[in-house]
Protein backbone atom coordinates (compact mmCIF):
# COMPACT_ATOMS: atom_id res chain seq x y z
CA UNK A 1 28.79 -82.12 53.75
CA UNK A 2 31.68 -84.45 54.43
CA UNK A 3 33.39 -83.51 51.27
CA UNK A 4 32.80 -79.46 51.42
CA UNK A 5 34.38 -80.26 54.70
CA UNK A 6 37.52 -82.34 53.33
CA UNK A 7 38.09 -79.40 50.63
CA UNK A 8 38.09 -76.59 53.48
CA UNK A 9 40.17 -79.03 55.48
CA UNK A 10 42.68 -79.28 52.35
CA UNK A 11 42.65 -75.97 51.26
CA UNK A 12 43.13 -74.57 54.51
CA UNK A 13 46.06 -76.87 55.47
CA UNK A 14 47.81 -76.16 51.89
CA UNK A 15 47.37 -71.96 52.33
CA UNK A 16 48.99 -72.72 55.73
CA UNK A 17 51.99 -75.02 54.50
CA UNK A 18 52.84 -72.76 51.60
CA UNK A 19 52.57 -69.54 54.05
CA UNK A 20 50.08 -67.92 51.53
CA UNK A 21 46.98 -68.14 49.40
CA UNK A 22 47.75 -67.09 45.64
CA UNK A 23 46.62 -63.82 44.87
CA UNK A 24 45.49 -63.05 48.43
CA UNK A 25 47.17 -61.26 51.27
CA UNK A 26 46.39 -63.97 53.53
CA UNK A 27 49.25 -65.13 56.09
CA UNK A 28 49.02 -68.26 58.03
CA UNK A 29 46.98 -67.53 60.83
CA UNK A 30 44.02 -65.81 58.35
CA UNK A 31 44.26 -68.76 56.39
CA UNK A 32 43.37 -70.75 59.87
CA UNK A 33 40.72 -68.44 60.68
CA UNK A 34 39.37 -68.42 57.54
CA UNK A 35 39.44 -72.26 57.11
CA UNK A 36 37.67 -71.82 60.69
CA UNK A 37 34.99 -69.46 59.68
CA UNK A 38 34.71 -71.88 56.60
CA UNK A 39 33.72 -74.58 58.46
CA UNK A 40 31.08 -73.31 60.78
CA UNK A 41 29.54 -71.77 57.80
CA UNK A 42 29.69 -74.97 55.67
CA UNK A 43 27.88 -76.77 58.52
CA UNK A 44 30.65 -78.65 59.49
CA UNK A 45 29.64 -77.68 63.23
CA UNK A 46 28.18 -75.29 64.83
CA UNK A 47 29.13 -71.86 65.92
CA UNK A 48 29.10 -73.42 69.98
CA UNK A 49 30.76 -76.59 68.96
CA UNK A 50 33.77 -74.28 67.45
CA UNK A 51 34.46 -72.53 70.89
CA UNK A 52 34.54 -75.77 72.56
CA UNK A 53 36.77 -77.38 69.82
CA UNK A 54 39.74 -74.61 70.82
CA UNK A 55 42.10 -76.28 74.04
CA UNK A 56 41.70 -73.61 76.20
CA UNK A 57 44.40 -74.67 78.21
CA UNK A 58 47.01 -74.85 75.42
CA UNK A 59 46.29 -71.29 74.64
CA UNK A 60 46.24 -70.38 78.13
CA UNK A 61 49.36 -71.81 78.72
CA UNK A 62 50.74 -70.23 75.66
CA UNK A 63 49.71 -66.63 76.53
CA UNK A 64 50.95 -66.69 79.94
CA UNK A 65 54.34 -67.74 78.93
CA UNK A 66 54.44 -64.90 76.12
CA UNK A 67 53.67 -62.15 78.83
CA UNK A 68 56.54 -63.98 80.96
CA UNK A 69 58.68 -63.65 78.31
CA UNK A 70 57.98 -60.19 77.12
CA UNK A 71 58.59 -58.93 80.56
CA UNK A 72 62.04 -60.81 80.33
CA UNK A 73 62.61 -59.25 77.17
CA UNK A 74 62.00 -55.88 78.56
CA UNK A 75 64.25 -55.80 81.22
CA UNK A 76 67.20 -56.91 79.49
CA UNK A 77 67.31 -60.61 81.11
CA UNK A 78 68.30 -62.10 77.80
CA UNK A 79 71.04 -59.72 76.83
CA UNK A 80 72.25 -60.16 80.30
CA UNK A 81 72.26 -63.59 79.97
CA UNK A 82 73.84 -63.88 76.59
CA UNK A 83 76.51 -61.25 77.35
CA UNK A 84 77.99 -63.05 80.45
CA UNK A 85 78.18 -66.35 78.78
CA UNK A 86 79.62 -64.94 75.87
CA UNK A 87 82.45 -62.58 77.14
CA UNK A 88 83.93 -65.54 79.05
CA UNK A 89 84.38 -67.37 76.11
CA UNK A 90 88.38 -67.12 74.43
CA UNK A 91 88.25 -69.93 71.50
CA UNK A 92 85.81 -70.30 68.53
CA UNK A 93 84.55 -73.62 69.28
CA UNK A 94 84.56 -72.23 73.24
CA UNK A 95 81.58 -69.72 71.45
CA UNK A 96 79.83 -72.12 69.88
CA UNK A 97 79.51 -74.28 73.06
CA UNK A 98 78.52 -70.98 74.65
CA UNK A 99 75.89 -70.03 72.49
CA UNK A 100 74.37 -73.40 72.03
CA UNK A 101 74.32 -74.45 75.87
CA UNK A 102 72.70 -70.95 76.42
CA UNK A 103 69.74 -71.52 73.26
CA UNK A 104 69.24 -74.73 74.34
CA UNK A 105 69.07 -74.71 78.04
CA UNK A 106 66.68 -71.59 77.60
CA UNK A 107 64.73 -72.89 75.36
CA UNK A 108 63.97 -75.87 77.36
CA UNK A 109 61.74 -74.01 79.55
CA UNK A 110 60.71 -70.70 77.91
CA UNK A 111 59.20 -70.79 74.54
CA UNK A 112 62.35 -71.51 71.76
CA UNK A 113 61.13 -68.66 69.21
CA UNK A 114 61.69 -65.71 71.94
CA UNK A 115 64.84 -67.13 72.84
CA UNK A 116 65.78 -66.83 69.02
CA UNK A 117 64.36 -63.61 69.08
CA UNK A 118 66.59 -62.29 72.20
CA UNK A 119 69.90 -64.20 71.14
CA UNK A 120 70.08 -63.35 67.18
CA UNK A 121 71.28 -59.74 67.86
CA UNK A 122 73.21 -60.27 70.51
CA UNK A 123 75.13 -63.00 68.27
CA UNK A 124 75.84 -60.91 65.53
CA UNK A 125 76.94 -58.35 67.43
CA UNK A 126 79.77 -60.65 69.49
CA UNK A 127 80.57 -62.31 65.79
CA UNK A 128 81.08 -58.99 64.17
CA UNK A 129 82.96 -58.04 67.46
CA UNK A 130 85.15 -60.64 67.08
CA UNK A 131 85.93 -60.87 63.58
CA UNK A 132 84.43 -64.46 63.08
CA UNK A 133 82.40 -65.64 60.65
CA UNK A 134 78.42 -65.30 62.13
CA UNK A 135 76.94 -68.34 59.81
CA UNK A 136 77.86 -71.35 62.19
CA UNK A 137 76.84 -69.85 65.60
CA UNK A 138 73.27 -68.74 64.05
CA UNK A 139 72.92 -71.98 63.08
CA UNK A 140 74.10 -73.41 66.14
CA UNK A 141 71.80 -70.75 67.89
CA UNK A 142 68.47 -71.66 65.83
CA UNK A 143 69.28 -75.39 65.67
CA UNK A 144 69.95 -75.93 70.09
CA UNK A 145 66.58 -73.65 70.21
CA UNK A 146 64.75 -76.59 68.22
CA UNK A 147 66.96 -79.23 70.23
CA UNK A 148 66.17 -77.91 73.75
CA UNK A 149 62.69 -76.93 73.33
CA UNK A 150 62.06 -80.96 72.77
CA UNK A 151 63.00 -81.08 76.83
CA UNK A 152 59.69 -80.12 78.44
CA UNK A 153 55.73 -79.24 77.67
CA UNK A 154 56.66 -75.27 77.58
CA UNK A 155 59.71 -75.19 75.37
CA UNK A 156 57.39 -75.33 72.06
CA UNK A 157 54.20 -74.45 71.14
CA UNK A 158 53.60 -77.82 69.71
CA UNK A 159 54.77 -79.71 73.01
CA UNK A 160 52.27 -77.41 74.93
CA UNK A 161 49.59 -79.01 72.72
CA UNK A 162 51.00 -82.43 73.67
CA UNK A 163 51.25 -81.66 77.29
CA UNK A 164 47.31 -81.16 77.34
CA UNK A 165 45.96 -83.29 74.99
CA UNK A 166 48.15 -86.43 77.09
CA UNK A 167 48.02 -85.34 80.51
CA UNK A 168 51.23 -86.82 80.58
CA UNK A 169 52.71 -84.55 84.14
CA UNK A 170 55.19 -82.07 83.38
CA UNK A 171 58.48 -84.27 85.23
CA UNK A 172 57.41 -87.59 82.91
CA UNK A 173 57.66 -85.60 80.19
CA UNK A 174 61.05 -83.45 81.27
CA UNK A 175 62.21 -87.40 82.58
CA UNK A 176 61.91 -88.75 79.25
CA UNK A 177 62.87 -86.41 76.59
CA UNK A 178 65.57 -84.37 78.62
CA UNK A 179 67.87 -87.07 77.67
CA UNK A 180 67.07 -86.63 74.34
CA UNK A 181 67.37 -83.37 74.51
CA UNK A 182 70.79 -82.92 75.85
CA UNK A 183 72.24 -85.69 73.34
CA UNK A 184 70.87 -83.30 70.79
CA UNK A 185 72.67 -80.34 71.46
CA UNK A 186 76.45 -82.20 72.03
CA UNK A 187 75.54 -83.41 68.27
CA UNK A 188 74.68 -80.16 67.51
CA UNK A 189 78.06 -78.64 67.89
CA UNK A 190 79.74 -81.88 66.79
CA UNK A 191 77.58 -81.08 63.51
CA UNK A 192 78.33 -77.75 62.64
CA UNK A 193 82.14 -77.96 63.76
CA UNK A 194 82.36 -80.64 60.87
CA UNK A 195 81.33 -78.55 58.65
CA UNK A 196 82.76 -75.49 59.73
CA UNK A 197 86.32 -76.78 60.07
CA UNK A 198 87.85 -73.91 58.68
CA UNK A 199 86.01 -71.94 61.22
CA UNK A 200 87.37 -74.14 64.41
CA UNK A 201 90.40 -75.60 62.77
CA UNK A 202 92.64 -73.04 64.67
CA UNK A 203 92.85 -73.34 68.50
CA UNK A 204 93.88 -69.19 68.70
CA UNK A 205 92.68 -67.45 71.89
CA UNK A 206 90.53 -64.62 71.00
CA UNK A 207 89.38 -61.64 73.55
CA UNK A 208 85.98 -60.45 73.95
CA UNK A 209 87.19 -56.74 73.00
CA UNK A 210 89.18 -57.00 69.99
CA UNK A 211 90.91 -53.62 70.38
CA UNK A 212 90.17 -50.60 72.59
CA UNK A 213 89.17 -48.72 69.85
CA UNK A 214 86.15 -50.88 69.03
CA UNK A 215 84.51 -51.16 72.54
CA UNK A 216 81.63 -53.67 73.24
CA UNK A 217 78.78 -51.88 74.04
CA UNK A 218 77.32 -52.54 77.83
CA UNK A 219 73.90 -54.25 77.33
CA UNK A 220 71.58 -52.15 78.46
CA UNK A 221 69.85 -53.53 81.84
CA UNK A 222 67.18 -52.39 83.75
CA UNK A 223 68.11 -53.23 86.84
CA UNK A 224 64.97 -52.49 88.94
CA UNK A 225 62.92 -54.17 86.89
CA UNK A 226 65.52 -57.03 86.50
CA UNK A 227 64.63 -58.94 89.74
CA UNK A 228 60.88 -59.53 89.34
CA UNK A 229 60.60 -61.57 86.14
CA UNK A 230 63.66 -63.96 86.74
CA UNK A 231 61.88 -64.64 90.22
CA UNK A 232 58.46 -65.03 88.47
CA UNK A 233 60.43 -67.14 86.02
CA UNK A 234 62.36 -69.63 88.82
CA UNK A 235 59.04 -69.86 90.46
CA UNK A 236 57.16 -70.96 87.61
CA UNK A 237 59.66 -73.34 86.91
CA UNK A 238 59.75 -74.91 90.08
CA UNK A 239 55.78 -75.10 90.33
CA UNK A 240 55.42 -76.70 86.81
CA UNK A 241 57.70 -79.40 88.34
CA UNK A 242 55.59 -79.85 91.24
CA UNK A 243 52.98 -81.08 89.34
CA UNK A 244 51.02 -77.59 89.36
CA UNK A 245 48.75 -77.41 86.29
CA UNK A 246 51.22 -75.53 83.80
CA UNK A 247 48.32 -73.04 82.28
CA UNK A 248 47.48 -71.82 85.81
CA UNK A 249 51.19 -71.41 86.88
CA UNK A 250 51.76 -69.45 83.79
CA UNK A 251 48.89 -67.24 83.68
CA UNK A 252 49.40 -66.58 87.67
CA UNK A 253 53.18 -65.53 86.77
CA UNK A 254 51.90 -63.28 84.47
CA UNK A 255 49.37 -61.66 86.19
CA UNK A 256 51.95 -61.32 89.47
CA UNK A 257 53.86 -59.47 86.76
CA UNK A 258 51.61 -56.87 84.92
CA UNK A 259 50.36 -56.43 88.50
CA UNK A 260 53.74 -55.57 90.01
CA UNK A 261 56.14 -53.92 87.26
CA UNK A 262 56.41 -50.72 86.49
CA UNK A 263 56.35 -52.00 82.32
CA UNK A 264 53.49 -50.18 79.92
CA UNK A 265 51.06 -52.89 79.26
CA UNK A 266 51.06 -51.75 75.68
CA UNK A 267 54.49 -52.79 75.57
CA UNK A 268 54.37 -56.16 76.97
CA UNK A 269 51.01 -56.92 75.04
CA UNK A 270 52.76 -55.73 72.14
CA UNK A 271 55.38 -58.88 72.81
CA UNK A 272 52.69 -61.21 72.55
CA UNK A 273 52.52 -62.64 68.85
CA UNK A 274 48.81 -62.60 68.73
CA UNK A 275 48.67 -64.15 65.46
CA UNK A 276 50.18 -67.67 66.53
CA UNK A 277 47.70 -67.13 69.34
CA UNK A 278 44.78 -66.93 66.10
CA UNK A 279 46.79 -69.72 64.23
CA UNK A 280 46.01 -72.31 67.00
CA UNK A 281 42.26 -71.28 68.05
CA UNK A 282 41.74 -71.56 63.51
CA UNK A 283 43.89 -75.38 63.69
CA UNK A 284 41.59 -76.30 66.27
CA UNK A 285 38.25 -75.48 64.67
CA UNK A 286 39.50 -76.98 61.37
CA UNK A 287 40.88 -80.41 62.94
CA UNK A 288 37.43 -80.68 64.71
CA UNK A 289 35.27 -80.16 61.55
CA UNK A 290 37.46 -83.39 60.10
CA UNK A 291 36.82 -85.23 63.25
CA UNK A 292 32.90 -84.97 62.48
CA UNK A 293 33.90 -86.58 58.91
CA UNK A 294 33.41 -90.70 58.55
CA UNK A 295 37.05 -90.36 58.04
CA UNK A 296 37.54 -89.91 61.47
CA UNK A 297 35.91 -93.18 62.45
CA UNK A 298 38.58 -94.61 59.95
CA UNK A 299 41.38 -93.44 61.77
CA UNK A 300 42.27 -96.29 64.26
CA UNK A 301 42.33 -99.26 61.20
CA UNK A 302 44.16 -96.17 59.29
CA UNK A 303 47.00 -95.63 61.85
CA UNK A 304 47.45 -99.68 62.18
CA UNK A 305 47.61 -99.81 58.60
CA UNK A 306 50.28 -97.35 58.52
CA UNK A 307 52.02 -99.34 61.42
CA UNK A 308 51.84 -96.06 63.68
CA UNK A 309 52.12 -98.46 66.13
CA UNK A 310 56.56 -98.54 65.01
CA UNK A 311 58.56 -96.16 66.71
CA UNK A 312 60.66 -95.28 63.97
CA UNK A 313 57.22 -94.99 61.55
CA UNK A 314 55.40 -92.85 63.32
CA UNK A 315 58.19 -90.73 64.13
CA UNK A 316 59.46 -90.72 60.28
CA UNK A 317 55.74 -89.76 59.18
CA UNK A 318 55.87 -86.66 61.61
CA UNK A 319 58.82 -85.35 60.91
CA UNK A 320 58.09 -85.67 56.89
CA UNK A 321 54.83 -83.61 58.17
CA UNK A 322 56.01 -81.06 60.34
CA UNK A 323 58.52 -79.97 57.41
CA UNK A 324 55.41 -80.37 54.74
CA UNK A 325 52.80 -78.25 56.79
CA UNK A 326 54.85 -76.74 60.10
CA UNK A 327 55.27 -78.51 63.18
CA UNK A 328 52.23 -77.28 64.97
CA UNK A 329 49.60 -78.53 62.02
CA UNK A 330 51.20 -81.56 62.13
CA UNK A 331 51.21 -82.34 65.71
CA UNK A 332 47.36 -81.32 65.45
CA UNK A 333 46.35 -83.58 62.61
CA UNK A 334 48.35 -86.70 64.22
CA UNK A 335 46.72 -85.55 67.49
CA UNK A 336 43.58 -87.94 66.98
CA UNK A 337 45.22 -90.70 65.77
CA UNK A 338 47.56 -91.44 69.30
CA UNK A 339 44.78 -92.10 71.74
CA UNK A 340 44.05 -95.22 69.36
CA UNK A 341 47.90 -96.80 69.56
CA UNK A 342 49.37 -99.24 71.58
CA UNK A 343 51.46 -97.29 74.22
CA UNK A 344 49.99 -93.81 73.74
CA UNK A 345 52.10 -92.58 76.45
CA UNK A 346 55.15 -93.76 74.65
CA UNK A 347 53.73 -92.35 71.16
CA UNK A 348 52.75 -88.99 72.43
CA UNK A 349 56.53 -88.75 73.26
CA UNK A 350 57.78 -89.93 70.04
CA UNK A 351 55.18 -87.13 68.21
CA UNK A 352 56.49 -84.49 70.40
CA UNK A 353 60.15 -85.29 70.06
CA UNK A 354 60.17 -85.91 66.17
CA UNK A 355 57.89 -83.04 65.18
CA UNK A 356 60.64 -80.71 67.22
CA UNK A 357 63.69 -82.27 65.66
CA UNK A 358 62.39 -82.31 62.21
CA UNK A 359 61.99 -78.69 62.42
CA UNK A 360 66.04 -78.79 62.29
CA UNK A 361 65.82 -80.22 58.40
CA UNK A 362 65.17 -77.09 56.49
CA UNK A 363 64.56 -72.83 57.15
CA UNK A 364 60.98 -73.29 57.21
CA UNK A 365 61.15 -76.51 59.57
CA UNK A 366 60.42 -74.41 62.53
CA UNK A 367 59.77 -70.71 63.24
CA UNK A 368 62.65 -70.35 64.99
CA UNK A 369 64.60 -70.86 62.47
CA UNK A 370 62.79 -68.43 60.61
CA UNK A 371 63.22 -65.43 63.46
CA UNK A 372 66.97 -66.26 63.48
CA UNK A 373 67.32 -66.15 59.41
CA UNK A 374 65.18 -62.98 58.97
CA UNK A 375 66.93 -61.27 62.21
CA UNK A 376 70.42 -61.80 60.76
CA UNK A 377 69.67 -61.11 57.03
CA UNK A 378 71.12 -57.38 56.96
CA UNK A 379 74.32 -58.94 58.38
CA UNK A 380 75.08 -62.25 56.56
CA UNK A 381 72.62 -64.00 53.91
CA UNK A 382 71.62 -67.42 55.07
CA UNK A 383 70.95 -69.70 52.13
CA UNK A 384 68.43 -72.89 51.91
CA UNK A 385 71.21 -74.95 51.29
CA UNK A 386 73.36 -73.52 53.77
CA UNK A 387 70.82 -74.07 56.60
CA UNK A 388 69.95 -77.93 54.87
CA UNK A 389 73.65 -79.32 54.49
CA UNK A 390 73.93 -78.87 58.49
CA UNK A 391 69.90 -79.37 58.99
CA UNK A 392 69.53 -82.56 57.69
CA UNK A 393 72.42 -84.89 58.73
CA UNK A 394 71.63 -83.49 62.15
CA UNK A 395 68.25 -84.21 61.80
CA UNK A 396 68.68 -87.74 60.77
CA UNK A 397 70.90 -88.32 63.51
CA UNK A 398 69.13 -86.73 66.72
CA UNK A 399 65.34 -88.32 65.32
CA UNK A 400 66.79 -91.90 65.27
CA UNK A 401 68.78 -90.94 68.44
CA UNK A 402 65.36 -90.36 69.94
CA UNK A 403 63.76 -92.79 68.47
CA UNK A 404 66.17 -95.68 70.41
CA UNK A 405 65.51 -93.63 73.64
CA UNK A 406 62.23 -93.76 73.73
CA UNK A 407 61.73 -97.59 72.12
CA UNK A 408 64.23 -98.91 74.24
């Protein structure tokens, strides 16, 4: 039992990491609900123990802020956004600032991939507009989404799953990696200037329209329907630093939403990405079939072996994870090993900030990177080196820049 359970556990994990199962059509969340399914019917545990094994809260939190978000999307609060921080802007580097204070900031309280989602267009369009090369500022867009989503318990998926598993409140958290968070982002401008100097070498004023005869379009903005999310949105906000559980402020936003706007509801549940919702409720089934395992019992004298205990160890081995298997299977499988470390607090922290930093190494370090490389791919071509050669400097830098923060 323990090893039919170890070989679901591997397999599952390795169809998940590599995005597919060989000679299958099977995507990352089937590969978590069939890894699920695999272990209820291997014994593993039982068909009750599975639905309790799923954090509820985690995937309540999760859903609420995707129906937030789609009803943002829908009324044109992103374009808005992007389009009146962007038009004031007269000097490359002036752009990049623009674009990466806007990604990040945004991303540190709504969920980084629809902010990637939202911005991608919008920054092709101004690029294109403006006769500038569209490479650095996607990467500066995709790379500030990773950096300011390390901010607070909603700005990731695989924070959210911190948040609740530490009970750490929603202001200790925002206290302690903010910092972090904002040192991030001035590196990562500093970072792609340096090696975009042809880019920003010239200090030339630029205008937003380059010539009457090429017009920027108006975004288009419904205005009655404007009003009601960003006030759902500030109010959320401001109750999740109360100290309001954040699952029950988001789902209550959401519902004051679908109740109140005129949107379609197949619309807005069309905005939801479903599958991530599967991908978790699978990861959670399959982690708790391992914890039934002796292995499990092995895992406090495992993390002290592995010195879990160091800052800049634990931090290295999640990072190294996150970019082997995704951030969000990572942050699951280290998930049991935390409660048994000296200053769990401290290490939940250190797991949340290094598994969203690392996704800044390659393309597939985070799915926001992802959304921002597949949105812009009939426009420019964004290589795996081209991505790395920025990625991983800045990575190296912002990890051990977070790693003295938080071990100081």
């Amino acid at each position: 039992m323990p090893l039919a359970t170890l070989i679901i556990f591997a397999a599952a994990y390795t169809a998940i990491a590599a995005g597919r199962l060989p000679g299958f059509p099977v995507s990352r969340a089937s590969a978590a609900i069939i890894g699920a399914v695999a272990m209820i019917a291997a014994g593993a545990l039982s068909l009750r123990d599975a639905f309790f094994s799923i954090d509820y809260n985690t995937i309540a939190l999760l859903f609420g802020m995707m129906v937030v978000i789609a009803f943002l999307r829908l009324s044109g609060v992103f374009r808005l956004a992007g389009a009146k921080a962007l038009k004031h802007t007269h000097r490359p580097v002036i752009l990049l600032i623009a674009v990466v204070c806007a990604s990040g900031f945004l991303s540190a309280f709504l969920v980084n991939d629809a902010v990637c989602l939202a911005f991608t267009p919008l920054v092709l369009d101004v690029a294109s507009d403006l006769r500038r090369n569209p490479v650095p500022y996607l990467l500066g867009l995709a790379m500030a989404a990773n950096a300011g989503s390390c901010c607070t318990i909603t700005g990731n998926p695989q924070n959210m799953i911190i948040g609740s598993a530490s009970g750490i409140r929603y202001t200790s958290f925002a206290a302690a990696l903010s910092p972090v968070g904002a040192i991030s982002l001035v590196l990562v401008v500093v970072v792609v200037v340096c090696f975009y100097r042809q880019e920003f070498r010239f200090s030339e004023r630029f205008t937003f329209l380059p010539s009457p005869a090429e017009p920027v379009k108006p975004a288009k903005i419904d205005w009655v329907m404007l009003w009601k999310p960003i006030a759902a949105t500030a109010g959320m906000v401001l109750f999740f630093f109360l100290g309001v559980p954040a699952p029950v402020v988001a789902l209550v936003a959401a519902a004051f939403l679908l109740a109140t706007q005129r949107a379609k509801p197949e619309d807005v549940f069309g905005e939801v990405d479903w599958s991530l919702l599967a991908l978790f409720c699978g990861l959670f089934v399959i982690v708790a079939g391992v914890e039934k395992t002796p292995l499990f019992s092995a895992l406090p004298a495992l993390a002290a072996r592995l010195r879990f205990q160091n800052a800049a160890i634990l931090s290295a081995a999640s990072g190294a994870l996150s970019n082997l298997v995704s951030n969000v299977p990572a942050v699951l499988l280290l998930k049991p090993l935390i409660p048994h470390l000296p200053h769990a607090a401290r290490s939940w922290l250190l797991l949340a900030m290094s598994s969203t930093l690392a996704g800044n190494l390659t393309i597939v370090g985070s799915v926001a990177n992802l959304i921002v490389i597949h949105g812009a791919r009939r426009t420019v071509e964004i290589s795996f080196w081209d991505y790395f050669k920025v990625g991983a400097p800045l990575t190296v830098v912002t990890i051990v820049t977070g790693v003295f923060w938080l071990a100081r």
